[in-house]
PDB file of N, CA and C in Angstrom:
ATOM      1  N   UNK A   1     -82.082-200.620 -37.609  1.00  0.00           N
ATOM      2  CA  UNK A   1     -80.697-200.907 -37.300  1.00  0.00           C
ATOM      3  C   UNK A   1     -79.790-200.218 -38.305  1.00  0.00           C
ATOM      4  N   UNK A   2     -79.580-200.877 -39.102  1.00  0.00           N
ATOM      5  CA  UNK A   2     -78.435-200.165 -40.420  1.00  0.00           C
ATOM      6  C   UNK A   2     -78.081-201.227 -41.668  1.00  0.00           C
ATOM      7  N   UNK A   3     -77.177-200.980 -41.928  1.00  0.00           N
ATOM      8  CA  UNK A   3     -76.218-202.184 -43.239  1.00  0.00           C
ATOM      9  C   UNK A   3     -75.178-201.826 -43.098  1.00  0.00           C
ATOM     10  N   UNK A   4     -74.781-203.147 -43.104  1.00  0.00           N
ATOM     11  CA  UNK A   4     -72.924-203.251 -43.332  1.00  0.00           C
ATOM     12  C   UNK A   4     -72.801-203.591 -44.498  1.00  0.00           C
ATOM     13  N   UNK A   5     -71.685-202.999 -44.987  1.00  0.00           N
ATOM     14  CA  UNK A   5     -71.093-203.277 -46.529  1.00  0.00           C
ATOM     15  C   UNK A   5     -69.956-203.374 -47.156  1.00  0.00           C
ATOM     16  N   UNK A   6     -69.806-204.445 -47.477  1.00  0.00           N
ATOM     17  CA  UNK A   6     -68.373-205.013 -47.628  1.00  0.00           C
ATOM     18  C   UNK A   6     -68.030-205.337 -49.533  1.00  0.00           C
ATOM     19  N   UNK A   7     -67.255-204.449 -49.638  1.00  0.00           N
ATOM     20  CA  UNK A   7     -66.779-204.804 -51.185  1.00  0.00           C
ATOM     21  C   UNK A   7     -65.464-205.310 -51.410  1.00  0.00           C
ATOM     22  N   UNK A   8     -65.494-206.045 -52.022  1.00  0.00           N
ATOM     23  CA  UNK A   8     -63.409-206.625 -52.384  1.00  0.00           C
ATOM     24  C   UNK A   8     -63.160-206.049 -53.290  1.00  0.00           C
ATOM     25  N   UNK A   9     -61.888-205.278 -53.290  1.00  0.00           N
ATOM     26  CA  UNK A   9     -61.343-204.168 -54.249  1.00  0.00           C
ATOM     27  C   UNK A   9     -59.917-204.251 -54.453  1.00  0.00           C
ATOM     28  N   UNK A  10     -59.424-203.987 -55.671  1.00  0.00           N
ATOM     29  CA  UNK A  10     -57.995-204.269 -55.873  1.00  0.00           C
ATOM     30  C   UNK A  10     -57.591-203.550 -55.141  1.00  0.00           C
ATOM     31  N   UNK A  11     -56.075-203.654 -54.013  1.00  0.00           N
ATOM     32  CA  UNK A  11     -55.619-203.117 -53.195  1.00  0.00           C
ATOM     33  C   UNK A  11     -54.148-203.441 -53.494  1.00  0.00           C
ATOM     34  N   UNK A  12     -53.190-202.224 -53.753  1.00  0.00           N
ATOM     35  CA  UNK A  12     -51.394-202.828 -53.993  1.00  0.00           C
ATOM     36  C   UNK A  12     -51.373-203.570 -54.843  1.00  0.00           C
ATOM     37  N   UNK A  13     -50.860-204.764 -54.643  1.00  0.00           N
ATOM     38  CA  UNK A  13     -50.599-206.101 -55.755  1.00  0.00           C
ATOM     39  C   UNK A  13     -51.716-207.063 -54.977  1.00  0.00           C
ATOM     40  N   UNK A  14     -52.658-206.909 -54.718  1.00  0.00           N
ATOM     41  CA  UNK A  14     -53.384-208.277 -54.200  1.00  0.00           C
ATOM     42  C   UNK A  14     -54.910-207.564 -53.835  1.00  0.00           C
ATOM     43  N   UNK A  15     -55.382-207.905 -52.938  1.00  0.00           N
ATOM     44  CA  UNK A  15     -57.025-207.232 -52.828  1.00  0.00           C
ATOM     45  C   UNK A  15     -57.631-207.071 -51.273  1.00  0.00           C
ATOM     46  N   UNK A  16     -57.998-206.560 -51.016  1.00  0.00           N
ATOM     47  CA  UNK A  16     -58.497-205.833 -50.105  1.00  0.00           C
ATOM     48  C   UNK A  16     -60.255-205.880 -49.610  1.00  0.00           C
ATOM     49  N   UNK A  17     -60.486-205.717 -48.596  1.00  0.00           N
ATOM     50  CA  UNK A  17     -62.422-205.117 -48.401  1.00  0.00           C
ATOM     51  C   UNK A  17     -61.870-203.262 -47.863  1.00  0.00           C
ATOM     52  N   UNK A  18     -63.607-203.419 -48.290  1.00  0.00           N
ATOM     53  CA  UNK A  18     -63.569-202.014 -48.258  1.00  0.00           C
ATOM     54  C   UNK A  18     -65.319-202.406 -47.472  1.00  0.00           C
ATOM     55  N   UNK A  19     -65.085-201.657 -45.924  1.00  0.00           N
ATOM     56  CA  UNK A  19     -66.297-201.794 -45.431  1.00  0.00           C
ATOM     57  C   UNK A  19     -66.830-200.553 -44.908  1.00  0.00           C
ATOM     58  N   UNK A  20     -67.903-200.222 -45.830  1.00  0.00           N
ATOM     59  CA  UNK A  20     -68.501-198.930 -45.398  1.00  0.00           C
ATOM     60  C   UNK A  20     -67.168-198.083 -45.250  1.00  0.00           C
ATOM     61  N   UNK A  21     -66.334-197.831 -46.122  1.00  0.00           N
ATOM     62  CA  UNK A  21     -65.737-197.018 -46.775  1.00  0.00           C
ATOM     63  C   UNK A  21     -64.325-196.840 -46.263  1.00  0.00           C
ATOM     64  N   UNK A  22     -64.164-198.330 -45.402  1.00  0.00           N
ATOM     65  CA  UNK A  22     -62.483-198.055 -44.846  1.00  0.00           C
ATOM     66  C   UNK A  22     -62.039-199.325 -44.945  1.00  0.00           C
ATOM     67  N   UNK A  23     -61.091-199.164 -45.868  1.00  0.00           N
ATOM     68  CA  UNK A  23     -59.813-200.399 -46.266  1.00  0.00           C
ATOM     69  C   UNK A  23     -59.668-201.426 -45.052  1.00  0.00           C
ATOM     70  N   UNK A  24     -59.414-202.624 -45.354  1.00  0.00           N
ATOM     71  CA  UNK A  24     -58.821-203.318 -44.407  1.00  0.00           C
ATOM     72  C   UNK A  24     -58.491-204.381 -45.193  1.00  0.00           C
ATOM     73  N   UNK A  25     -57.454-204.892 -44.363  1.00  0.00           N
ATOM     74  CA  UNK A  25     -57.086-206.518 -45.036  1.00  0.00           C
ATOM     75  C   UNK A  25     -55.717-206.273 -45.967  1.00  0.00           C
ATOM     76  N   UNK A  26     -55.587-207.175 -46.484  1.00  0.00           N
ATOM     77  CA  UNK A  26     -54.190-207.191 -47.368  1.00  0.00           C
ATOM     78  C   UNK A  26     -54.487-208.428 -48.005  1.00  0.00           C
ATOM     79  N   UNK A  27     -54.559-209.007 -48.876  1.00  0.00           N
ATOM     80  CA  UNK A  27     -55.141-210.608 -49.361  1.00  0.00           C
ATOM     81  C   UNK A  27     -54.885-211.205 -51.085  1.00  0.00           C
ATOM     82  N   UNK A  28     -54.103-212.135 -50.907  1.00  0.00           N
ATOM     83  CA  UNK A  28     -53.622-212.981 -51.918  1.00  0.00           C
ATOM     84  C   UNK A  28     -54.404-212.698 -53.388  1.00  0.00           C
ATOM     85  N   UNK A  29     -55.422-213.275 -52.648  1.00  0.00           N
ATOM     86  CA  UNK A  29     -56.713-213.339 -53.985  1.00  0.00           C
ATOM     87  C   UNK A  29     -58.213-213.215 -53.560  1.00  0.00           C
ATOM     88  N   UNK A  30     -58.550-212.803 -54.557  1.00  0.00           N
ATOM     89  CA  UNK A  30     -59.468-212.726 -54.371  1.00  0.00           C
ATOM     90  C   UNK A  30     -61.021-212.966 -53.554  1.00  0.00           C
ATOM     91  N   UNK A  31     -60.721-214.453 -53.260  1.00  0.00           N
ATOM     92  CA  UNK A  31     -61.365-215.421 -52.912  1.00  0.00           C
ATOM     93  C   UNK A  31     -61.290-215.529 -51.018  1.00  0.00           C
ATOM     94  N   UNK A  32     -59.892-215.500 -51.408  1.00  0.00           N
ATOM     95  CA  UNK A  32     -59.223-215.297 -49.923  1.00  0.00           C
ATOM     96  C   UNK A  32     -59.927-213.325 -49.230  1.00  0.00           C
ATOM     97  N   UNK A  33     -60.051-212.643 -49.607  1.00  0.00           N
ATOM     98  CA  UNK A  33     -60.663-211.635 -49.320  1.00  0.00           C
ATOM     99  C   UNK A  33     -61.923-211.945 -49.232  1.00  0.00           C
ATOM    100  N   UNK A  34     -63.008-212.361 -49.719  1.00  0.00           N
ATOM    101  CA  UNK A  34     -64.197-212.937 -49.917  1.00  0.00           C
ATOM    102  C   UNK A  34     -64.638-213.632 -48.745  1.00  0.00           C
ATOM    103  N   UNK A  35     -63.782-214.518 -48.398  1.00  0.00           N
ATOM    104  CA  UNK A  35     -63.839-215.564 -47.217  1.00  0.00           C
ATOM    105  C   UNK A  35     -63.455-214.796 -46.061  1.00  0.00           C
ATOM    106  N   UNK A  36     -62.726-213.567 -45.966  1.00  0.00           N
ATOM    107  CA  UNK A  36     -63.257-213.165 -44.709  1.00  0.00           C
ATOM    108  C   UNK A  36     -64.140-211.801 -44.625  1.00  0.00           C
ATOM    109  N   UNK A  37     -64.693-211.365 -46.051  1.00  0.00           N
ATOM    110  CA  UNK A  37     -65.495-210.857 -45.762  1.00  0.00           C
ATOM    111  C   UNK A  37     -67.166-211.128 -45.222  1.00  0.00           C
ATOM    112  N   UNK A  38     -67.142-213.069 -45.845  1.00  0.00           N
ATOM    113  CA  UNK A  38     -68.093-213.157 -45.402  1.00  0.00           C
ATOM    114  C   UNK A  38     -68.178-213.412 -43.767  1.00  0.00           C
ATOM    115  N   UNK A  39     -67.022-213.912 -42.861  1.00  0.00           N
ATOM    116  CA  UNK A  39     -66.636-213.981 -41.722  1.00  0.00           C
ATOM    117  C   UNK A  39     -67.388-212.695 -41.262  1.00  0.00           C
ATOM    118  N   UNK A  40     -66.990-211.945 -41.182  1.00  0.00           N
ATOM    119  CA  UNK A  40     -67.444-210.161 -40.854  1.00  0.00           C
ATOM    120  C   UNK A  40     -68.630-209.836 -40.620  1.00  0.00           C
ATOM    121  N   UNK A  41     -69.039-210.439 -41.990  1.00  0.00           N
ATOM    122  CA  UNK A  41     -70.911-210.262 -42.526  1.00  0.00           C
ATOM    123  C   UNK A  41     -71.422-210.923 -41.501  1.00  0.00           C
ATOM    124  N   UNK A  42     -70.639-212.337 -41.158  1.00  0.00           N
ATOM    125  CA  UNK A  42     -71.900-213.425 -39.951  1.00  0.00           C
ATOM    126  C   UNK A  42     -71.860-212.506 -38.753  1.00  0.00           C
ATOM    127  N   UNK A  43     -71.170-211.993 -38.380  1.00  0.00           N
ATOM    128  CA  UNK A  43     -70.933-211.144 -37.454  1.00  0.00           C
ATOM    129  C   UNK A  43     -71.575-210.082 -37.034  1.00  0.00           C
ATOM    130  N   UNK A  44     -71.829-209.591 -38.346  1.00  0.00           N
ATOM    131  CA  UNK A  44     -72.852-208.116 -38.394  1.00  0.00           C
ATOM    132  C   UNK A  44     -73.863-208.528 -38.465  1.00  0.00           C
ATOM    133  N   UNK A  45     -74.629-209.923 -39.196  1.00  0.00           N
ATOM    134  CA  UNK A  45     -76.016-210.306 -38.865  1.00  0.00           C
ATOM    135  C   UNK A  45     -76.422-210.389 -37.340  1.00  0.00           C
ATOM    136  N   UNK A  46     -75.305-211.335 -36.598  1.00  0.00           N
ATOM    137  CA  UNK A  46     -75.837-211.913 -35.726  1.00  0.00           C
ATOM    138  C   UNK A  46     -75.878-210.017 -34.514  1.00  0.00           C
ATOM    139  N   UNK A  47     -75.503-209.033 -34.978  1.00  0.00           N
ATOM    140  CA  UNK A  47     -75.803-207.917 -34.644  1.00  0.00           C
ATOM    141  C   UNK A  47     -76.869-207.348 -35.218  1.00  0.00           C
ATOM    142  N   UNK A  48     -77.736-207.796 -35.826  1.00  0.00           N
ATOM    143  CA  UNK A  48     -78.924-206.962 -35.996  1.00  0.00           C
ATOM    144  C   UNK A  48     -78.891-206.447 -37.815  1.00  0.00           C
ATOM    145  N   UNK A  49     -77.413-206.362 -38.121  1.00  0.00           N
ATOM    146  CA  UNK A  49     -77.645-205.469 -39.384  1.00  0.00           C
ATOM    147  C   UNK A  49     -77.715-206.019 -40.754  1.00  0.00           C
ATOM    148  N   UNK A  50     -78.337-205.132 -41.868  1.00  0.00           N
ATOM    149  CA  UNK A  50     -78.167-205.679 -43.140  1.00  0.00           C
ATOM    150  C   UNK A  50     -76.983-206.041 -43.744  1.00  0.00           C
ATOM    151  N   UNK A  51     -76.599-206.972 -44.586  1.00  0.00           N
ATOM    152  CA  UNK A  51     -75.328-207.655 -45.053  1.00  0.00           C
ATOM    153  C   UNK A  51     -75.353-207.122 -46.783  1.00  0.00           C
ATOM    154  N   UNK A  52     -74.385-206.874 -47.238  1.00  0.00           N
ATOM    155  CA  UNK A  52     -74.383-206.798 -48.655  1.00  0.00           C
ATOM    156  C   UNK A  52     -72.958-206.925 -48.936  1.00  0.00           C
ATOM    157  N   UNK A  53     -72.710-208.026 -49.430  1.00  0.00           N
ATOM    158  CA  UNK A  53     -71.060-208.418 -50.103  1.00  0.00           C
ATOM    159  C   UNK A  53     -71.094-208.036 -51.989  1.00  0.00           C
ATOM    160  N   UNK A  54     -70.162-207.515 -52.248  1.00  0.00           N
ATOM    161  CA  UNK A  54     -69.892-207.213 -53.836  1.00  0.00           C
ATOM    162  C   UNK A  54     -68.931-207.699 -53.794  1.00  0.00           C
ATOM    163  N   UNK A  55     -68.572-208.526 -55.042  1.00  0.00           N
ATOM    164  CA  UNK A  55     -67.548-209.249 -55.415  1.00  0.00           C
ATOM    165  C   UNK A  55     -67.546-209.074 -57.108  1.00  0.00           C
ATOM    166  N   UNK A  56     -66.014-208.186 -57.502  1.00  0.00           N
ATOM    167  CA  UNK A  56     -66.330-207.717 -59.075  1.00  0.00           C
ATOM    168  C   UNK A  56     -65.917-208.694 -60.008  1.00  0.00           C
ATOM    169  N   UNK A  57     -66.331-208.650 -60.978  1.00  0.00           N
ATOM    170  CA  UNK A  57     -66.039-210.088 -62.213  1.00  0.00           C
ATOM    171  C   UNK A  57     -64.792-210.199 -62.341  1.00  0.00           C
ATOM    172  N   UNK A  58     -64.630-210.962 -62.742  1.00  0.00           N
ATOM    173  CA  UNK A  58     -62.947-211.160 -63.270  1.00  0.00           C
ATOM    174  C   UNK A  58     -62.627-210.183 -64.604  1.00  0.00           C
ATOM    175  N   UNK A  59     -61.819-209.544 -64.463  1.00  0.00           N
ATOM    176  CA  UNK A  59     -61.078-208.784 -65.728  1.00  0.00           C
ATOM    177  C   UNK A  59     -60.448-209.857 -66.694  1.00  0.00           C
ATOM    178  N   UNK A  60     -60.234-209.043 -67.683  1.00  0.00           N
ATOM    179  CA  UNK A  60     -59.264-209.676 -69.152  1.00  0.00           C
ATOM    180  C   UNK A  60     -58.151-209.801 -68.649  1.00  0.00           C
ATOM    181  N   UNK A  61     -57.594-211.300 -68.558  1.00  0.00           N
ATOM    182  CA  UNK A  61     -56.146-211.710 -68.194  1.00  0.00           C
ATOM    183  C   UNK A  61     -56.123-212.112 -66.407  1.00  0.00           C
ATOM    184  N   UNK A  62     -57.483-212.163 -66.150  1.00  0.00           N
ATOM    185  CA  UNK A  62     -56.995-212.542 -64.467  1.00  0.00           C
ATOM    186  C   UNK A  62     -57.925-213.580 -64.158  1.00  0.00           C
ATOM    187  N   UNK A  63     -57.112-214.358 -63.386  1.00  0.00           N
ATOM    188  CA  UNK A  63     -57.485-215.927 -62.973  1.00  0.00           C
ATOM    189  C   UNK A  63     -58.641-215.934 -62.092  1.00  0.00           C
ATOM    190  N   UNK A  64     -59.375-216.910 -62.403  1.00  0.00           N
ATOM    191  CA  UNK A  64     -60.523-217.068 -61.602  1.00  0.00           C
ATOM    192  C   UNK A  64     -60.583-216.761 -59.963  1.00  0.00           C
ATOM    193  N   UNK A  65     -59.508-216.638 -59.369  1.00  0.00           N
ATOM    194  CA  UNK A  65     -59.339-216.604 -57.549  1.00  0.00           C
ATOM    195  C   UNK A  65     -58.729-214.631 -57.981  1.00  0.00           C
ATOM    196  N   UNK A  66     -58.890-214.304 -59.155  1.00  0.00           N
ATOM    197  CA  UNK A  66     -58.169-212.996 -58.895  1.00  0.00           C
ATOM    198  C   UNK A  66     -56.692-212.798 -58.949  1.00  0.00           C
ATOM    199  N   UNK A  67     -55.753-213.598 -59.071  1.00  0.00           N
ATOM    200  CA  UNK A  67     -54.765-213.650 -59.382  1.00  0.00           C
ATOM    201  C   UNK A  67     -54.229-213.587 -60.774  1.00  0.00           C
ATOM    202  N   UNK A  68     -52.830-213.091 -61.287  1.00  0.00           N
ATOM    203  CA  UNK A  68     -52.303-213.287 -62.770  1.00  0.00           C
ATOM    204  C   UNK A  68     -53.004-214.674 -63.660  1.00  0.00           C
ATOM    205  N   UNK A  69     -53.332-214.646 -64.463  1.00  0.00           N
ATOM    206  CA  UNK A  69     -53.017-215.896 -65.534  1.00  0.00           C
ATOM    207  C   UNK A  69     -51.918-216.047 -65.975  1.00  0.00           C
ATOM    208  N   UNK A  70     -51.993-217.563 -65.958  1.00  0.00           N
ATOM    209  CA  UNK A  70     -50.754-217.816 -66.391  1.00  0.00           C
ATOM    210  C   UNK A  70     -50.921-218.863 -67.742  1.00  0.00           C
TER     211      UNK A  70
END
């Protein structure tokens, strides 16, 4: 079959997926990107394919959901 692959990536002021290599989404935080990437993923299983979600650590100065600290 194949793999689908979904990464959350800083996008503008907020974050984004990046699936198999084309932007989509627009998203608050982090988390909120996450949650529908895994939406996507159930989707592509129940099609046959491999799933792989990346989700990157939190940087110096940013809140656990990916947003500013405050």
């Amino acid at each position: 079959m194949g793999q689908a692959a979904y990464k959350i990536i800083r996008h503008e002021d907020g974050w984004a997926i990046d699936h198999n290599g084309k932007v989509m989404g627009s998203y608050a935080t982090k988390e909120a990107a996450f949650e529908s990437a895994a939406g996507a993923a159930s989707n592509s299983i129940k099609e046959g394919l491999g799933v792989s979600i990346e989700v990157p650590q939190r940087a110096a100065g940013e809140a656990a959901m990916g947003g500013k600290a405050v």
